[in-house]
N, C-alpha and C. Protein backbone atom coordinates (compact mmCIF):
# COMPACT_ATOMS: atom_id res chain seq x y z
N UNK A 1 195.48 81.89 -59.09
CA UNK A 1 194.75 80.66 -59.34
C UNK A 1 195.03 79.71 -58.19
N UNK A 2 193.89 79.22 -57.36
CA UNK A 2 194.11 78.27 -56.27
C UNK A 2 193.69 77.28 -56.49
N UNK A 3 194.17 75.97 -57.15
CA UNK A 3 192.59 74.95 -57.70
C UNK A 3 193.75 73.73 -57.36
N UNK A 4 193.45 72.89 -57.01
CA UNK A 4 194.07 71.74 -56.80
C UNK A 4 194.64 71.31 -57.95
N UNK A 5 196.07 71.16 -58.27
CA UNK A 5 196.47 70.85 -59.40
C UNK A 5 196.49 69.13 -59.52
N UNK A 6 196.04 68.74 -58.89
CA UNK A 6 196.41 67.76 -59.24
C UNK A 6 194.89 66.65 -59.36
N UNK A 7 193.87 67.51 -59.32
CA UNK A 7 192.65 67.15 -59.78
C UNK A 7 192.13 67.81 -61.49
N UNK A 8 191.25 67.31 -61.61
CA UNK A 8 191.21 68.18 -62.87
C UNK A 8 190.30 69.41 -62.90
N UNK A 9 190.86 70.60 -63.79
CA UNK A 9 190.89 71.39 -63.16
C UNK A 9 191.05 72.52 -64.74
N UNK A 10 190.87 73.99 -65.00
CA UNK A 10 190.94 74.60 -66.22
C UNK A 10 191.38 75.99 -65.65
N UNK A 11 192.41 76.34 -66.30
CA UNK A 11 192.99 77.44 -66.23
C UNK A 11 192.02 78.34 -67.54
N UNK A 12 191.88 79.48 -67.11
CA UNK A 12 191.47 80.38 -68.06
C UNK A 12 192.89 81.67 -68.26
N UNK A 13 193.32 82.19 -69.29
CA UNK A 13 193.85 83.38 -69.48
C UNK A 13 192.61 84.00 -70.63
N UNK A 14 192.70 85.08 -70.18
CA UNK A 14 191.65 86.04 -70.74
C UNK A 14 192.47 87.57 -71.16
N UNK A 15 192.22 87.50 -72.75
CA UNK A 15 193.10 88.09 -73.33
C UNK A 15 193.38 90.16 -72.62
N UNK A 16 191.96 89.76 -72.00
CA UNK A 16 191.68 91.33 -71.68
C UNK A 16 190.40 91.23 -70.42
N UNK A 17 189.88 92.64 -70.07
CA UNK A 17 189.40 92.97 -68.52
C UNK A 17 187.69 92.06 -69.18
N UNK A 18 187.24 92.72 -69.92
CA UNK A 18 186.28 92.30 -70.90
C UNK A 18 186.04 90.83 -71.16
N UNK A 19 187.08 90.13 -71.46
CA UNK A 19 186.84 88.69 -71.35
C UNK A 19 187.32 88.08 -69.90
N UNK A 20 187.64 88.36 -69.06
CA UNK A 20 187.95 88.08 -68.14
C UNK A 20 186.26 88.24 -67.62
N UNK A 21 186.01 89.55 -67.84
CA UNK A 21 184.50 89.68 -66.90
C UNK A 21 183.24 88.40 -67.13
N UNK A 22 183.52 88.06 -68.87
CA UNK A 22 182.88 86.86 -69.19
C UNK A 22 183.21 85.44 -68.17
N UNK A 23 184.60 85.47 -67.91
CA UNK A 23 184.66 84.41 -67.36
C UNK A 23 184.74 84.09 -65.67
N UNK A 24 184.18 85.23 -65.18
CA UNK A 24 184.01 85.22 -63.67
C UNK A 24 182.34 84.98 -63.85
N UNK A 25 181.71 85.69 -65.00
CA UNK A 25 179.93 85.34 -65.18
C UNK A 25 180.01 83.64 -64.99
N UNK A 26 180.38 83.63 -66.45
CA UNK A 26 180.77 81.51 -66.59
C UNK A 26 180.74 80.66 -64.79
N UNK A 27 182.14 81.41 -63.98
CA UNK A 27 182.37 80.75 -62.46
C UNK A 27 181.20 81.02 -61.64
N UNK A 28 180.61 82.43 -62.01
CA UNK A 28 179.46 82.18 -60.64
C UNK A 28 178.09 81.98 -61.02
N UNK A 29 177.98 81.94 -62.33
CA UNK A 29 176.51 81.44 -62.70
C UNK A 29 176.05 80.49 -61.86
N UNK A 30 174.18 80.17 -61.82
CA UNK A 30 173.86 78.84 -60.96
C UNK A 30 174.05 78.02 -61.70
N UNK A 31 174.48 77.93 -63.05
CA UNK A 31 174.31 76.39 -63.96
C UNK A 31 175.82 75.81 -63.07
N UNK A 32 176.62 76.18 -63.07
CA UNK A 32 178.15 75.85 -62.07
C UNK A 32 177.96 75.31 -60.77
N UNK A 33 178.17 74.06 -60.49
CA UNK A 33 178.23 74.05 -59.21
C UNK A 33 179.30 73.86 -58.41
N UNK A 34 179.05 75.11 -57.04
CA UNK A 34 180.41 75.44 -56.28
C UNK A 34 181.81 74.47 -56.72
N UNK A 35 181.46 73.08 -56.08
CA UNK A 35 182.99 72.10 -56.25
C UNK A 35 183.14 72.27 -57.54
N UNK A 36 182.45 72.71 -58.67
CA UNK A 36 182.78 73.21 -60.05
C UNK A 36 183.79 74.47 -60.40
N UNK A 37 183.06 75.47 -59.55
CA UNK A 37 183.54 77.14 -60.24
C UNK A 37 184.75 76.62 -59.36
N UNK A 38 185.28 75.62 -57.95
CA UNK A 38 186.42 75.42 -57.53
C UNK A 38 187.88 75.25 -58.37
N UNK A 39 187.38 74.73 -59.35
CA UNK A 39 188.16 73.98 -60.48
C UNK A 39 188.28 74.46 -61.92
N UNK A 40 187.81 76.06 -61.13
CA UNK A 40 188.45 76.74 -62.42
C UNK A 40 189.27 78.33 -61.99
N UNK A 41 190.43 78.20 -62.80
CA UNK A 41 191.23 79.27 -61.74
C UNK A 41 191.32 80.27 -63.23
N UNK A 42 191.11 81.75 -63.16
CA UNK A 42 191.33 82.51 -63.89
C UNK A 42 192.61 83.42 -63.37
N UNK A 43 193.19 83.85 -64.39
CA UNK A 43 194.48 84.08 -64.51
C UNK A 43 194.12 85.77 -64.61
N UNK A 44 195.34 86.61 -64.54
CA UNK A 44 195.22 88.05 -64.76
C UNK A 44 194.66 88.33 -66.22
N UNK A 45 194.33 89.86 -66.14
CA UNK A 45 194.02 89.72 -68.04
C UNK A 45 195.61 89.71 -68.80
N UNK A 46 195.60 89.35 -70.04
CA UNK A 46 197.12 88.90 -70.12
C UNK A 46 197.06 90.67 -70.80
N UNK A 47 196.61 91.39 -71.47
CA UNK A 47 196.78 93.20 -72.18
C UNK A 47 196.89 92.61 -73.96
N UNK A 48 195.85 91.36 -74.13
CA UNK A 48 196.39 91.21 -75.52
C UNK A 48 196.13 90.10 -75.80
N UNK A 49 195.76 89.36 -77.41
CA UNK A 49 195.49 88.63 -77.87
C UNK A 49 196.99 87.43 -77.95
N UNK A 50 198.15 88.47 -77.87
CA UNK A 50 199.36 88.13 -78.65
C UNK A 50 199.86 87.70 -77.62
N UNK A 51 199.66 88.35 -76.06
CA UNK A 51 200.43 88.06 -74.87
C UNK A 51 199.54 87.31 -73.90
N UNK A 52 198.60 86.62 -74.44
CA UNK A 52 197.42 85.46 -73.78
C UNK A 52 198.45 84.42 -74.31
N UNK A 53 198.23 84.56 -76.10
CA UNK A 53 199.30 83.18 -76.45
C UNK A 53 200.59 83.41 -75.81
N UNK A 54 200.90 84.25 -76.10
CA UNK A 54 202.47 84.32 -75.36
C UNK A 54 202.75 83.95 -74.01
N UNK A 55 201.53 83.71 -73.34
CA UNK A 55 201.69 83.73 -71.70
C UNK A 55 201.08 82.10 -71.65
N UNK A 56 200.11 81.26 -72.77
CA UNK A 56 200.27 79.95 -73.18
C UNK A 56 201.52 79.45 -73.13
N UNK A 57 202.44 79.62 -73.99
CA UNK A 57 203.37 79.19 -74.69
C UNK A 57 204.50 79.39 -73.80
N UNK A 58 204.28 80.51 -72.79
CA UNK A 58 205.50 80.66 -71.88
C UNK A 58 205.17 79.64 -70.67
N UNK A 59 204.60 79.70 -70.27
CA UNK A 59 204.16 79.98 -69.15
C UNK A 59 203.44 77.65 -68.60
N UNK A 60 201.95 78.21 -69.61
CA UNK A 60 201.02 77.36 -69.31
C UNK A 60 201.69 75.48 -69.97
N UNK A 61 202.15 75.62 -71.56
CA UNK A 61 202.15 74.26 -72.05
C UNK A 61 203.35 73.62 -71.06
N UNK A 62 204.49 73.67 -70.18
CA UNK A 62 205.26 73.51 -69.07
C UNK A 62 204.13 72.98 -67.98
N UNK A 63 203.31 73.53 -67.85
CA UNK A 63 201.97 72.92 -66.66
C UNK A 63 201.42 72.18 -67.15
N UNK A 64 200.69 72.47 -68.51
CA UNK A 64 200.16 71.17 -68.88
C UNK A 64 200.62 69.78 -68.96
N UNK A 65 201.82 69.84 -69.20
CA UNK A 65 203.17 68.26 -69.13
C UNK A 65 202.78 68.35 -67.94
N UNK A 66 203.17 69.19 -67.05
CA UNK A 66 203.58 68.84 -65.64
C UNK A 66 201.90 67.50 -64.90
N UNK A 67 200.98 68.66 -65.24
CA UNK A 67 199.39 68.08 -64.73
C UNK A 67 199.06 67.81 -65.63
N UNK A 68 198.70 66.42 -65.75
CA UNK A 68 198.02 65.66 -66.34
C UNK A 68 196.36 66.09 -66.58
N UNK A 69 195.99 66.43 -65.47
CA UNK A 69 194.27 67.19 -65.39
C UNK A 69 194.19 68.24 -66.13
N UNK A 70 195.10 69.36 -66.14
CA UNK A 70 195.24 70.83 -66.51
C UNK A 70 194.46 70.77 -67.38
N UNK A 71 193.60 72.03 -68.00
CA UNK A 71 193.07 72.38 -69.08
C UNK A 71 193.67 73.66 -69.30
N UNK A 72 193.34 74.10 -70.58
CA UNK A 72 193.91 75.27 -70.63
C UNK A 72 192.88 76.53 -71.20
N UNK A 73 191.79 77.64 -70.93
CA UNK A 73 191.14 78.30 -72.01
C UNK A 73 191.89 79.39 -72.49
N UNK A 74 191.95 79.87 -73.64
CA UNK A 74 192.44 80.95 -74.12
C UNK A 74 191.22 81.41 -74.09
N UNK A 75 190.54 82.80 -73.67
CA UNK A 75 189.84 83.72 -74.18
C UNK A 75 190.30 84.89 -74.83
N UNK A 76 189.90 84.40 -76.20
CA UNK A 76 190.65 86.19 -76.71
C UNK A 76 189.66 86.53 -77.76
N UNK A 77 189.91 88.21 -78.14
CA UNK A 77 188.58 88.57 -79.37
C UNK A 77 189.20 88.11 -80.94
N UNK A 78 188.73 87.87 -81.41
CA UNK A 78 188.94 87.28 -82.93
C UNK A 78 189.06 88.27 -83.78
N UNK A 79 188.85 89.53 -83.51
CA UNK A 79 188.99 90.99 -84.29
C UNK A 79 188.42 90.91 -85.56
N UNK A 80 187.63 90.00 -85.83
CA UNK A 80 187.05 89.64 -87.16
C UNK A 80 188.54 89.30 -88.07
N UNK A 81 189.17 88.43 -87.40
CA UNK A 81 190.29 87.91 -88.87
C UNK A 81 190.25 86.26 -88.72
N UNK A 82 189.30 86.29 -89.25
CA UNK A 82 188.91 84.19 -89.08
C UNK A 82 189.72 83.79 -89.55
N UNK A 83 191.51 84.00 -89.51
CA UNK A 83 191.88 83.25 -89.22
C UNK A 83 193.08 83.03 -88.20
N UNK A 84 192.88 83.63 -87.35
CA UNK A 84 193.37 83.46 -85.78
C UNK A 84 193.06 82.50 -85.66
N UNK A 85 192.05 82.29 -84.78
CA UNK A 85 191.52 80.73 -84.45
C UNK A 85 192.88 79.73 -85.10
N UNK A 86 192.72 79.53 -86.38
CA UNK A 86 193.57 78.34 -86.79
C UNK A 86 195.07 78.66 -86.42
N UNK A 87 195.27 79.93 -86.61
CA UNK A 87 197.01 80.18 -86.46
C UNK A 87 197.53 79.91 -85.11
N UNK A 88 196.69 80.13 -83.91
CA UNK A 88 196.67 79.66 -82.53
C UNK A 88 196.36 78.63 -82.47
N UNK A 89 195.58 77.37 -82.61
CA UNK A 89 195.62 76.03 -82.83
C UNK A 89 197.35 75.20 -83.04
N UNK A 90 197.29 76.36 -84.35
CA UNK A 90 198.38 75.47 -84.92
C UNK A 90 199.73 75.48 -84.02
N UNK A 91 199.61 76.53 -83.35
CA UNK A 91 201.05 76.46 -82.73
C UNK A 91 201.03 75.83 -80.96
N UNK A 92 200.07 75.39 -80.86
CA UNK A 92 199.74 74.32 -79.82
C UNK A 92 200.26 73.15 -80.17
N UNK A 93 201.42 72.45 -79.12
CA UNK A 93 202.45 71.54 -79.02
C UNK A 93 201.16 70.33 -79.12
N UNK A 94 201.49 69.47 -80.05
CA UNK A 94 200.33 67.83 -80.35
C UNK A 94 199.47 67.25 -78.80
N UNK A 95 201.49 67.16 -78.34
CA UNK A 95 201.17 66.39 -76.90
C UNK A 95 200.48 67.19 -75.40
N UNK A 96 199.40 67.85 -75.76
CA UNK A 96 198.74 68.82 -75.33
C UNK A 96 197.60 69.58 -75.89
N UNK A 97 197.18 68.91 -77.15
CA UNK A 97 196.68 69.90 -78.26
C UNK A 97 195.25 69.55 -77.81
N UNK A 98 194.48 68.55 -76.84
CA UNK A 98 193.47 68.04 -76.57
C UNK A 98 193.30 68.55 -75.46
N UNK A 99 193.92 69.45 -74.67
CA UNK A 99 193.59 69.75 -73.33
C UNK A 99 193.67 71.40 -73.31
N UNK A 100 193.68 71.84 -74.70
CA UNK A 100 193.67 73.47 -74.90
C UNK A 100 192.29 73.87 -75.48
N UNK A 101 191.87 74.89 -75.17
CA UNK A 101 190.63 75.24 -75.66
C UNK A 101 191.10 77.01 -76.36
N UNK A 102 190.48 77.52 -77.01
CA UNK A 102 190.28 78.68 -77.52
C UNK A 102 188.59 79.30 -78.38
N UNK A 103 188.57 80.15 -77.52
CA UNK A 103 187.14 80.78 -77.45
C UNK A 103 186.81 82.36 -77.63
N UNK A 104 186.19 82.94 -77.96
CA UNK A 104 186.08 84.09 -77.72
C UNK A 104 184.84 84.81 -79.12
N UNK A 105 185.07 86.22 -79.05
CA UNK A 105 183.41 86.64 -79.97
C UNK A 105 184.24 87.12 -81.30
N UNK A 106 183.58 86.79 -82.25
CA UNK A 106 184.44 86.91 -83.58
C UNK A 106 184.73 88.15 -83.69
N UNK A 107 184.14 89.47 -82.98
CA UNK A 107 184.99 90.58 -83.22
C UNK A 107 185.32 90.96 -81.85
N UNK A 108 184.45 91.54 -80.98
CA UNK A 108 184.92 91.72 -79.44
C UNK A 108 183.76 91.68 -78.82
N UNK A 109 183.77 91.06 -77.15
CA UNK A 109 183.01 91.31 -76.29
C UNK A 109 181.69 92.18 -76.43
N UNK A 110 182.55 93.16 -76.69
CA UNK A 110 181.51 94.70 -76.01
C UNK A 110 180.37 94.56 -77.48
N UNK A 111 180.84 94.02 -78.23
CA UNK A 111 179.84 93.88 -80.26
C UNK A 111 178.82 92.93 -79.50
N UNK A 112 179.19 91.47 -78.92
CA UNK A 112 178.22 90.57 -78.34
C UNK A 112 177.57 90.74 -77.46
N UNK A 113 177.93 91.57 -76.50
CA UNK A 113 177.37 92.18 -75.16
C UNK A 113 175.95 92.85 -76.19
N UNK A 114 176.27 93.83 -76.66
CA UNK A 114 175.04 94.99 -77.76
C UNK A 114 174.30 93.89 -78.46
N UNK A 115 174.67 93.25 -79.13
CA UNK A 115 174.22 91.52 -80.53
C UNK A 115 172.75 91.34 -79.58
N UNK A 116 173.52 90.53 -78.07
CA UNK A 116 172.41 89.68 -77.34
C UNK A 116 171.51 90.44 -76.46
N UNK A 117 171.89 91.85 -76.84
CA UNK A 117 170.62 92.77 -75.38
C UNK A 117 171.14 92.05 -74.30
N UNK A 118 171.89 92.55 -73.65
CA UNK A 118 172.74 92.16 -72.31
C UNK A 118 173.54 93.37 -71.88
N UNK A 119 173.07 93.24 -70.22
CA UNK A 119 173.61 94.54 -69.99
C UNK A 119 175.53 94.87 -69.40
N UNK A 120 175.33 93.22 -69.03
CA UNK A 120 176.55 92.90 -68.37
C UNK A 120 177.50 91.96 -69.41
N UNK A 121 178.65 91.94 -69.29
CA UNK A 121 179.67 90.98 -70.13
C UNK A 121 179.23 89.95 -69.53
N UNK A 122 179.33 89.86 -67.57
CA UNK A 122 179.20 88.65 -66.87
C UNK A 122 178.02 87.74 -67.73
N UNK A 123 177.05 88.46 -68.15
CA UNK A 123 175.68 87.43 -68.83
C UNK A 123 175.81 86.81 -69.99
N UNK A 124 177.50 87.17 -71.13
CA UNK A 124 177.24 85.96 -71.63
C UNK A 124 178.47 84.75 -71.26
N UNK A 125 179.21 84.83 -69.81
CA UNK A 125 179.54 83.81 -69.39
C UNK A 125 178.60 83.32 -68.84
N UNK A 126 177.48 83.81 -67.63
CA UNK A 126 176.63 83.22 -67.62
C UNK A 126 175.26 82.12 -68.38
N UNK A 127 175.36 82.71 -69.97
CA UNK A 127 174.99 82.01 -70.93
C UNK A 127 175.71 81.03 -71.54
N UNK A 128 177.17 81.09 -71.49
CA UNK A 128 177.96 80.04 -72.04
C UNK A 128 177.52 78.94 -70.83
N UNK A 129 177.44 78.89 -69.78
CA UNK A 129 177.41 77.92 -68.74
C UNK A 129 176.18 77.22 -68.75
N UNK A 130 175.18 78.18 -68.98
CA UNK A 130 173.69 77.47 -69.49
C UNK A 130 174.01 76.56 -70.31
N UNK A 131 174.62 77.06 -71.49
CA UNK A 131 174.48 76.17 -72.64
C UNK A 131 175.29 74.75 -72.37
N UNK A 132 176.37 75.10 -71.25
CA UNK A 132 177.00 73.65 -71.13
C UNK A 132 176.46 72.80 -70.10
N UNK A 133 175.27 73.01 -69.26
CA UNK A 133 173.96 72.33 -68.96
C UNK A 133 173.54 71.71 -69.60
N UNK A 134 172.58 72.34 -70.67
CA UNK A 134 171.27 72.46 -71.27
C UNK A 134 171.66 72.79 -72.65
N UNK A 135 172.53 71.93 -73.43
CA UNK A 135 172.94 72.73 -74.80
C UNK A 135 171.67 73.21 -75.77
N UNK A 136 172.09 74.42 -76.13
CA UNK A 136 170.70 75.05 -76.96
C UNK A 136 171.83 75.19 -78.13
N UNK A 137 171.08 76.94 -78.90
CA UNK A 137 171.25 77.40 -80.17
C UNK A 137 172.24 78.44 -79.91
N UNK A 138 172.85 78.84 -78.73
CA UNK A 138 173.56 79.93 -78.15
C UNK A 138 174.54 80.16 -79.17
N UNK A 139 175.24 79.40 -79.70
CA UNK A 139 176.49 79.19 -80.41
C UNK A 139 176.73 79.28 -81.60
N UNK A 140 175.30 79.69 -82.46
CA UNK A 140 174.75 79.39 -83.25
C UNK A 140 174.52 81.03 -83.85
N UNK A 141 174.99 82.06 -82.99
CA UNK A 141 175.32 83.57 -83.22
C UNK A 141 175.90 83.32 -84.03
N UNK A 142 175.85 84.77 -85.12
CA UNK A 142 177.32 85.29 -86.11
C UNK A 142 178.53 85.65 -84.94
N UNK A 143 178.50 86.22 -84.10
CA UNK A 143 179.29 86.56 -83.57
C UNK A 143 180.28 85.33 -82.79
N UNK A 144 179.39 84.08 -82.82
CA UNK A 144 179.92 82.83 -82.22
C UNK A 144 180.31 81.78 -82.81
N UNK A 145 180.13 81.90 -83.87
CA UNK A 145 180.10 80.58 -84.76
C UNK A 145 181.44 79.83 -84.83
N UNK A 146 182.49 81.20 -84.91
CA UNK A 146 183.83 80.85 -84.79
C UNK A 146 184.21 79.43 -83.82
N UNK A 147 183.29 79.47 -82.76
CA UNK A 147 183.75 78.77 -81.81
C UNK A 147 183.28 77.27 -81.66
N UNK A 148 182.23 76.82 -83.15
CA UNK A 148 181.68 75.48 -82.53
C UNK A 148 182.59 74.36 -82.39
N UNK A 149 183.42 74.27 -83.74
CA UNK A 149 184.16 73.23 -83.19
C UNK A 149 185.05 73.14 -82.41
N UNK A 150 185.02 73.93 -81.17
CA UNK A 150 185.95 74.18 -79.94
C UNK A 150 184.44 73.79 -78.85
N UNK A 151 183.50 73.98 -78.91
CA UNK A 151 182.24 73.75 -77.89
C UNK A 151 181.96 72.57 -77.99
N UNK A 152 181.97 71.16 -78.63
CA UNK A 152 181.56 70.14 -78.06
C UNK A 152 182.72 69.87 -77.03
N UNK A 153 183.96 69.64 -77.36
CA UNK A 153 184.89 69.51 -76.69
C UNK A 153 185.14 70.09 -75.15
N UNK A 154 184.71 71.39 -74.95
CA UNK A 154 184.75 72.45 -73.98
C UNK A 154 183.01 71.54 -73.18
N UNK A 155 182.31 71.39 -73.58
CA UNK A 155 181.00 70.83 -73.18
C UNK A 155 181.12 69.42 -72.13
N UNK A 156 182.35 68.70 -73.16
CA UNK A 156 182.45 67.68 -72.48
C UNK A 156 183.10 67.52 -71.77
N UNK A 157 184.08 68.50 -71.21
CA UNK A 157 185.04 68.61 -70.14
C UNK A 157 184.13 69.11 -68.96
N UNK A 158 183.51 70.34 -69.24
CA UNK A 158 182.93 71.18 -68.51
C UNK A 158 181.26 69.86 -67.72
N UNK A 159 181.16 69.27 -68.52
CA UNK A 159 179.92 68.61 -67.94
C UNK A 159 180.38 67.05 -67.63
N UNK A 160 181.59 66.43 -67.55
CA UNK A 160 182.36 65.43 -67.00
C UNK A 160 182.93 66.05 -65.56
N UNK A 161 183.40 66.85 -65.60
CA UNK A 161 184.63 67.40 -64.57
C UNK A 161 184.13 68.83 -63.81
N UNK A 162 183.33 69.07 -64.39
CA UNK A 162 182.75 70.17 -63.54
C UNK A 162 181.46 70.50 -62.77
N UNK A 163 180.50 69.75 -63.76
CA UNK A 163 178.93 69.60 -63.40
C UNK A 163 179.29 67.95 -61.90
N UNK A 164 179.57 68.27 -61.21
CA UNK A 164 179.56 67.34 -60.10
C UNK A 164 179.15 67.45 -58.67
């Protein structure tokens, strides 16, 4: 990750190769512009839902104190147990709990990739980035729903601090 830390700026960990591929679509889509995809640094795939948080919790909430700008995305698959989402929330430290995001397809990638007729993973980061343009109905999938009340939030970072 090369991104100026001391501008603002979003770390992605991506629980696996699969969501990672989503989030290089997201960086080079045209809705992104360049001084945008600059200011977002993706991390290795972490091999895991358990070792994304674990690599949060080790690693990232220490940076977030440190940078004030930092964001943080978790991408991970939801394996269909709705209630991840909340159990990962919850163990996000308060003084930081506004600058973490968590996202991903309520069962896995490769289910949403088949859902939307898409041939590439990259196309639905490329569609997440549309939507934080031009907000539509994108989100509005079974496979997505998990994620709305994490998308206004993610919208307004992404179209303050990134759309520039």
């Amino acid at each position: 990750m090369s991104v100026n830390l001391y501008r603002p700026h979003l770390a992605v960990i991506p629980e696996d190769d699969a969501n990672r591929q989503m989030a290089i679509g997201f960086i080079t889509s045209d809705s992104i512009p360049p001084m945008g995809a600059a200011r977002i640094g993706i991390e290795r795939s972490a091999g895991g839902w358990q070792k994304a948080t674990e690599h949060f919790h080790n690693v990232q909430v220490d940076l977030l104190r440190k940078y004030k700008d930092r964001r943080v995305l978790i991408l991970i698959d939801f394996d269909n147990e709705p209630d991840r989402l909340a159990r990962i929330l919850e163990a996000v430290p308060d003084d930081i709990a506004d600058r973490v995001f968590v996202l991903g397809a309520a069962s896995e990638p490769e289910r949403l990739k088949a859902a939307l007729q898409l041939k590439r993973l990259e196309q639905i980061g490329e569609a997440v980035a549309r939507d934080c343009s031009q907000p539509g109905d994108f989100w509005d999938h079974d496979l997505l729903r998990v994620n709305l009340p994490q998308v206004e939030r993610l919208r307004t970072f992404v179209q303050q601090e990134l759309f520039i």
